[in-house]
N, C-alpha and C. Protein backbone atom coordinates (compact mmCIF):
# COMPACT_ATOMS: atom_id res chain seq x y z
N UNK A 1 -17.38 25.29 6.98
CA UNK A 1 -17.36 26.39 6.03
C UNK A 1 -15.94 26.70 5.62
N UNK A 2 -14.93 26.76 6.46
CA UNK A 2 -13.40 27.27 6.06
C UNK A 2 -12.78 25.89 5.54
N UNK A 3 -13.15 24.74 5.16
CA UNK A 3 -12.52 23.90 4.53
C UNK A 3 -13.00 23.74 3.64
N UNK A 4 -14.56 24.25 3.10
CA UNK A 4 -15.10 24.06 1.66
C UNK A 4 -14.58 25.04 0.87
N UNK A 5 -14.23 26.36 1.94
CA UNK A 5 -13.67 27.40 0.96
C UNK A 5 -12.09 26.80 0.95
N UNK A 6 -11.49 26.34 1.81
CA UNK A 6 -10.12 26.26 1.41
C UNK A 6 -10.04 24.85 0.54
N UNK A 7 -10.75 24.02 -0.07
CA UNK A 7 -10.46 23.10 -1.17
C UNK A 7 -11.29 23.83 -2.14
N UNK A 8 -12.10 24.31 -2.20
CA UNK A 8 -12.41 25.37 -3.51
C UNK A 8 -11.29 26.40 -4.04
N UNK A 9 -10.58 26.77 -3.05
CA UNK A 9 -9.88 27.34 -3.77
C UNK A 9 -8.40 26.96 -4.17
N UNK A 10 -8.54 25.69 -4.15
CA UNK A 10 -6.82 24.71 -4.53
C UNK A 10 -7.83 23.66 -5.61
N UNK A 11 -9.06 23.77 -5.99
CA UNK A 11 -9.54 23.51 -6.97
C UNK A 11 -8.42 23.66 -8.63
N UNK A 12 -8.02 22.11 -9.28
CA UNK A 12 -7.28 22.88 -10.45
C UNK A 12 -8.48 21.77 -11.38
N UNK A 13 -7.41 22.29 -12.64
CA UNK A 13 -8.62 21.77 -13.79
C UNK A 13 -8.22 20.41 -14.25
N UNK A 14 -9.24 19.89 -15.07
CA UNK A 14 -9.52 18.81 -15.18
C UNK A 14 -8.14 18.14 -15.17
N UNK A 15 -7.53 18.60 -16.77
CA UNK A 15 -6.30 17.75 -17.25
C UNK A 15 -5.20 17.24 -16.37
N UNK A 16 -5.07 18.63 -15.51
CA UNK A 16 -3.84 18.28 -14.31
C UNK A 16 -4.43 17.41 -13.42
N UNK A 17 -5.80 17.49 -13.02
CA UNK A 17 -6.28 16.41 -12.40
C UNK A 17 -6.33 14.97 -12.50
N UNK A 18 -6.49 14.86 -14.14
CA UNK A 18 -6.06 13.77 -14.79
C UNK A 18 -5.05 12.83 -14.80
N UNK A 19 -3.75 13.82 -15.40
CA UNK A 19 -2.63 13.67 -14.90
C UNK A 19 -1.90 13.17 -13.71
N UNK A 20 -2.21 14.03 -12.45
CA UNK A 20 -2.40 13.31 -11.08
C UNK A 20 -2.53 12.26 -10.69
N UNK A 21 -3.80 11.89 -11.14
CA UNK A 21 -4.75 10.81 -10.68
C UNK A 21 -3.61 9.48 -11.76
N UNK A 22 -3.43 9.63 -12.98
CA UNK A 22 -2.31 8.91 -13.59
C UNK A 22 -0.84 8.44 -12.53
N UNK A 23 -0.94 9.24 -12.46
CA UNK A 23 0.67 9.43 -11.76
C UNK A 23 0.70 8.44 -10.22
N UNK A 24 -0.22 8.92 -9.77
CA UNK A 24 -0.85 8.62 -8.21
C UNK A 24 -1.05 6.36 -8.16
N UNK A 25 -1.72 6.63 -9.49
CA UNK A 25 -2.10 5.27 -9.37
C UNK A 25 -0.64 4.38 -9.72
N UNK A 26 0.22 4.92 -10.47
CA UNK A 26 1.42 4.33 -10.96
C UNK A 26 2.02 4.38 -9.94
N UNK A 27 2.32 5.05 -8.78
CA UNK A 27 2.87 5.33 -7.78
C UNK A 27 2.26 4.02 -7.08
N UNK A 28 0.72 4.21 -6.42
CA UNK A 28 0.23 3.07 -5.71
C UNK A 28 0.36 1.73 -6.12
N UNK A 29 0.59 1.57 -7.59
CA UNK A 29 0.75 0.28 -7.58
C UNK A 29 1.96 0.05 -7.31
N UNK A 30 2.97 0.42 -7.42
CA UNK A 30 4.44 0.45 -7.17
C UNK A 30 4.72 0.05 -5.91
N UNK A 31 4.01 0.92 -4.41
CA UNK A 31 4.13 1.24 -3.77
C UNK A 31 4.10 -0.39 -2.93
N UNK A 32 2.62 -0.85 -3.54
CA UNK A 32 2.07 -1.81 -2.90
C UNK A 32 3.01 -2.99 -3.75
N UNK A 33 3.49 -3.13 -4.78
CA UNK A 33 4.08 -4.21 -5.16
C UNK A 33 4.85 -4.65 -3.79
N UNK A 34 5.66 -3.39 -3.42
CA UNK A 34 6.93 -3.39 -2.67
C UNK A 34 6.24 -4.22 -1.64
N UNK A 35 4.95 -3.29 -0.92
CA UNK A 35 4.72 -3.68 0.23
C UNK A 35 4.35 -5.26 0.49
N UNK A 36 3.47 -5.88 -1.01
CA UNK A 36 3.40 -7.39 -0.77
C UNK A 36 4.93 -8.05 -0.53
N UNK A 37 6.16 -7.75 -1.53
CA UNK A 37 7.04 -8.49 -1.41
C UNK A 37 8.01 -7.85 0.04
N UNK A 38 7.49 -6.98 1.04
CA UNK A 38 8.17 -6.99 2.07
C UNK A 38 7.46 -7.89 3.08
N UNK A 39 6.33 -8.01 2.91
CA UNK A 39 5.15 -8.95 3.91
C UNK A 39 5.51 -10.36 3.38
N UNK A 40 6.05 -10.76 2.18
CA UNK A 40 6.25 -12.20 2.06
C UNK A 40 7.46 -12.17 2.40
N UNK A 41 8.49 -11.15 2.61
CA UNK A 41 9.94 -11.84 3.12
C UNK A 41 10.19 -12.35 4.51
N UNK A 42 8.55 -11.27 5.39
CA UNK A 42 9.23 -11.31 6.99
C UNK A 42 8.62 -13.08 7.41
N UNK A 43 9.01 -13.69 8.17
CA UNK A 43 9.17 -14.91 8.45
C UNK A 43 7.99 -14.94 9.54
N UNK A 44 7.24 -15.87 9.49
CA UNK A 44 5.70 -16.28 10.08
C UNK A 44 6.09 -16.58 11.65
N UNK A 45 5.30 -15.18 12.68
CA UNK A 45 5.58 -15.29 14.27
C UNK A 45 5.04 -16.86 14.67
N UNK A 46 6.04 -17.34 15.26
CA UNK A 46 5.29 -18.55 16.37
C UNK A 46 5.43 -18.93 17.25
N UNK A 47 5.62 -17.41 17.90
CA UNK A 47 5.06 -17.51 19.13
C UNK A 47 6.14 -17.78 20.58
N UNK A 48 7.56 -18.60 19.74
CA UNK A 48 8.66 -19.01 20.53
C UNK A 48 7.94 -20.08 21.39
N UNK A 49 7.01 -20.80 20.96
CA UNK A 49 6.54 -22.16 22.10
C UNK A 49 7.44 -23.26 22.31
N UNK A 50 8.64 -23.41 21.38
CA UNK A 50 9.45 -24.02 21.40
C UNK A 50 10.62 -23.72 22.69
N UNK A 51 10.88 -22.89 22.88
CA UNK A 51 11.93 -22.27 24.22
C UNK A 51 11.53 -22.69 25.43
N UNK A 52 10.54 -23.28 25.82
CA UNK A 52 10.04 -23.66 27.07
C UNK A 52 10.46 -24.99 27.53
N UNK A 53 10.71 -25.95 26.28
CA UNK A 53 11.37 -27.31 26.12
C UNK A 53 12.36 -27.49 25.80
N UNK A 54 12.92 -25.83 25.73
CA UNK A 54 14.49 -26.22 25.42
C UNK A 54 14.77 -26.41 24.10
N UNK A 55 13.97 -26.16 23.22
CA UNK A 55 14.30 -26.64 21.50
C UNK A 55 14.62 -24.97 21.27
N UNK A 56 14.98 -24.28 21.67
CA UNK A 56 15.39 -22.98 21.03
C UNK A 56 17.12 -23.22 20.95
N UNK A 57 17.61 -23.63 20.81
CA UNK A 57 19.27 -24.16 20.37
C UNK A 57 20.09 -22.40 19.55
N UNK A 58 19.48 -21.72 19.53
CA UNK A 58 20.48 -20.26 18.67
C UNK A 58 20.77 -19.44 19.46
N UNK A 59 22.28 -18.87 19.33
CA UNK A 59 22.76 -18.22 20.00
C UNK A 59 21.96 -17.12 20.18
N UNK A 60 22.89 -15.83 20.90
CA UNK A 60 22.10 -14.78 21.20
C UNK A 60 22.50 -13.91 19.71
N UNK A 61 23.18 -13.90 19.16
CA UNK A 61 24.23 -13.16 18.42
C UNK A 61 23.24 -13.58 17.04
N UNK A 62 23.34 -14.87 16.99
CA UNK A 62 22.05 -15.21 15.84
C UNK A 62 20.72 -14.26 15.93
N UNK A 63 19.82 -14.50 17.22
CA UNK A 63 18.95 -14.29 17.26
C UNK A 63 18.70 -12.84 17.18
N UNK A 64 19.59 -12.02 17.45
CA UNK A 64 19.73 -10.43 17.42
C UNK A 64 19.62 -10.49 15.72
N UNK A 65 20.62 -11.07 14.92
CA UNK A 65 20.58 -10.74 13.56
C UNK A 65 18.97 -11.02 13.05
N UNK A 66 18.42 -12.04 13.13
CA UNK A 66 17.31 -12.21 12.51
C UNK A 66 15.95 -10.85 13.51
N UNK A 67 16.49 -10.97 14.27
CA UNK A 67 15.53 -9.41 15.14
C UNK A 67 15.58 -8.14 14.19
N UNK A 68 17.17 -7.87 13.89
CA UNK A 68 17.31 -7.21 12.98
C UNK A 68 16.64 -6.53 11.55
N UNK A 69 16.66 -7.73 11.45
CA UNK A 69 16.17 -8.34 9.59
C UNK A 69 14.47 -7.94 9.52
N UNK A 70 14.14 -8.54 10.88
CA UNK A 70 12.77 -8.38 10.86
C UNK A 70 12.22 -7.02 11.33
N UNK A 71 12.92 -6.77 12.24
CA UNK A 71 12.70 -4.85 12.51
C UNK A 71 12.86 -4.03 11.13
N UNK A 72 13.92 -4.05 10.35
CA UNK A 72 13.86 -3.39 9.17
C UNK A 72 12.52 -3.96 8.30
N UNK A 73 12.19 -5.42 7.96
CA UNK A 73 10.75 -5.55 7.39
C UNK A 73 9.70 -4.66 7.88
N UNK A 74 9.93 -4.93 8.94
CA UNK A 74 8.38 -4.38 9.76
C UNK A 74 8.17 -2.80 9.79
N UNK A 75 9.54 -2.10 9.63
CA UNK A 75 9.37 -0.71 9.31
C UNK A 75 8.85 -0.52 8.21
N UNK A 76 9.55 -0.98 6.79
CA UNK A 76 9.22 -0.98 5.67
C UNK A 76 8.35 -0.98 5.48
N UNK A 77 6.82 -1.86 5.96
CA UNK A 77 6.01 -2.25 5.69
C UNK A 77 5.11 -1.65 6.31
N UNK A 78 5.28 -0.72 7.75
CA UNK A 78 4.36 -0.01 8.10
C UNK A 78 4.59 1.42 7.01
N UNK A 79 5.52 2.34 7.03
CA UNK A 79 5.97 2.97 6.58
C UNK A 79 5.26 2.68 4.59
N UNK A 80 5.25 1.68 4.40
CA UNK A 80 4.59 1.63 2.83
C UNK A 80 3.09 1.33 3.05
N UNK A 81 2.72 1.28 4.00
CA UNK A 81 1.18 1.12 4.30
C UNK A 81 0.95 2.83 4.50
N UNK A 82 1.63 3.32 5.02
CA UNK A 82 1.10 4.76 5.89
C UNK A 82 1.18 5.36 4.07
N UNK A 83 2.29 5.18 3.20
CA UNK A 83 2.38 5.55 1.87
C UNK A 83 1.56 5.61 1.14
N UNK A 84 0.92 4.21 1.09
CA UNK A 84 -0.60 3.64 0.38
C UNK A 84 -1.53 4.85 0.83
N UNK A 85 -1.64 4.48 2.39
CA UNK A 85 -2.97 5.41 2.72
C UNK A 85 -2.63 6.87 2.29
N UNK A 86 -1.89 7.73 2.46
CA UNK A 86 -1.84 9.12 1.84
C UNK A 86 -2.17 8.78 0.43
N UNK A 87 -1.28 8.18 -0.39
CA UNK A 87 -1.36 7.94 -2.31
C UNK A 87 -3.32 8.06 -2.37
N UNK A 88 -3.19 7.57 -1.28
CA UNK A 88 -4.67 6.74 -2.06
C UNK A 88 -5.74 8.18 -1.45
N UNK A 89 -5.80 8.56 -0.23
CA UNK A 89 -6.26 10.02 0.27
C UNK A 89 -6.11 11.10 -1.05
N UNK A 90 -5.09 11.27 -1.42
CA UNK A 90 -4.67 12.49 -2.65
C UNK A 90 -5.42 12.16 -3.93
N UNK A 91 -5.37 10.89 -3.92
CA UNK A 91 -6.01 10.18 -5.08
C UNK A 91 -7.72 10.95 -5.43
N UNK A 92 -8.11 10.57 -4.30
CA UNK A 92 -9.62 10.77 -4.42
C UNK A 92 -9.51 12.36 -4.05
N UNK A 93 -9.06 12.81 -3.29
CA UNK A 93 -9.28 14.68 -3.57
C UNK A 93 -9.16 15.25 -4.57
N UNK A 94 -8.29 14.79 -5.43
CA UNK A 94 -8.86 14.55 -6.89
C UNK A 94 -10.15 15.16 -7.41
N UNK A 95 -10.84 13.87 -6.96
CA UNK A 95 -12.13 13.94 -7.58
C UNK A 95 -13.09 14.87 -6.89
N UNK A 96 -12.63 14.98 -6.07
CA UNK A 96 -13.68 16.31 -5.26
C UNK A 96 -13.98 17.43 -6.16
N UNK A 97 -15.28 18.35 -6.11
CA UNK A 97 -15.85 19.21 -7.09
C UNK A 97 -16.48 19.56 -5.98
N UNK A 98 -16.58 21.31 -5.76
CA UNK A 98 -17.28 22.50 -4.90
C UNK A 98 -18.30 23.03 -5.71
């Protein structure tokens, strides 16, 4: 009962709704462009099966930088997912009608 009355009454009208819902989607697509081209930069896990035979040959100093590289992807990309999901939540409250 206290959440039908409290989105009834943040109820606005159509046009701004409109508007919104414009805005929202320009945003999400944006959002997600980013997020595909941060998921194609980070480099495919495997697993390090190679280190067991001794084929891991890179320093430590290397391997920190590319840790690096990939910690900042992997933020990015959760962080523009968590983005998506709100954009896209606001999106459809939108369309809600009491």
């Amino acid at each position: 009962m206290g959440l039908s009355l409290l989105l009834s009454a943040a109820l606005i009208n159509y046009e701004v709704a409109r508007a919104l819902r414009i805005t929202i989607s320009i945003l999400f697509i944006i959002v997600s462009i980013g997020v595909m081209v941060t998921v194609m930069m980070q480099k495919p896990v495997s697993g390090n099966i190679g280190t067991i035979a001794g084929e891991n040959t890179q320093t430590y100093a290397g391997q920190n930088k590319a840790k690096n590289k990939e910690s900042i992807l992997k933020k990015v990309t959760i962080i523009g997912g968590v983005i998506l999901a709100v954009l896209a939540i606001f999106f459809f409250v939108t369309y809600l009608e009491v």
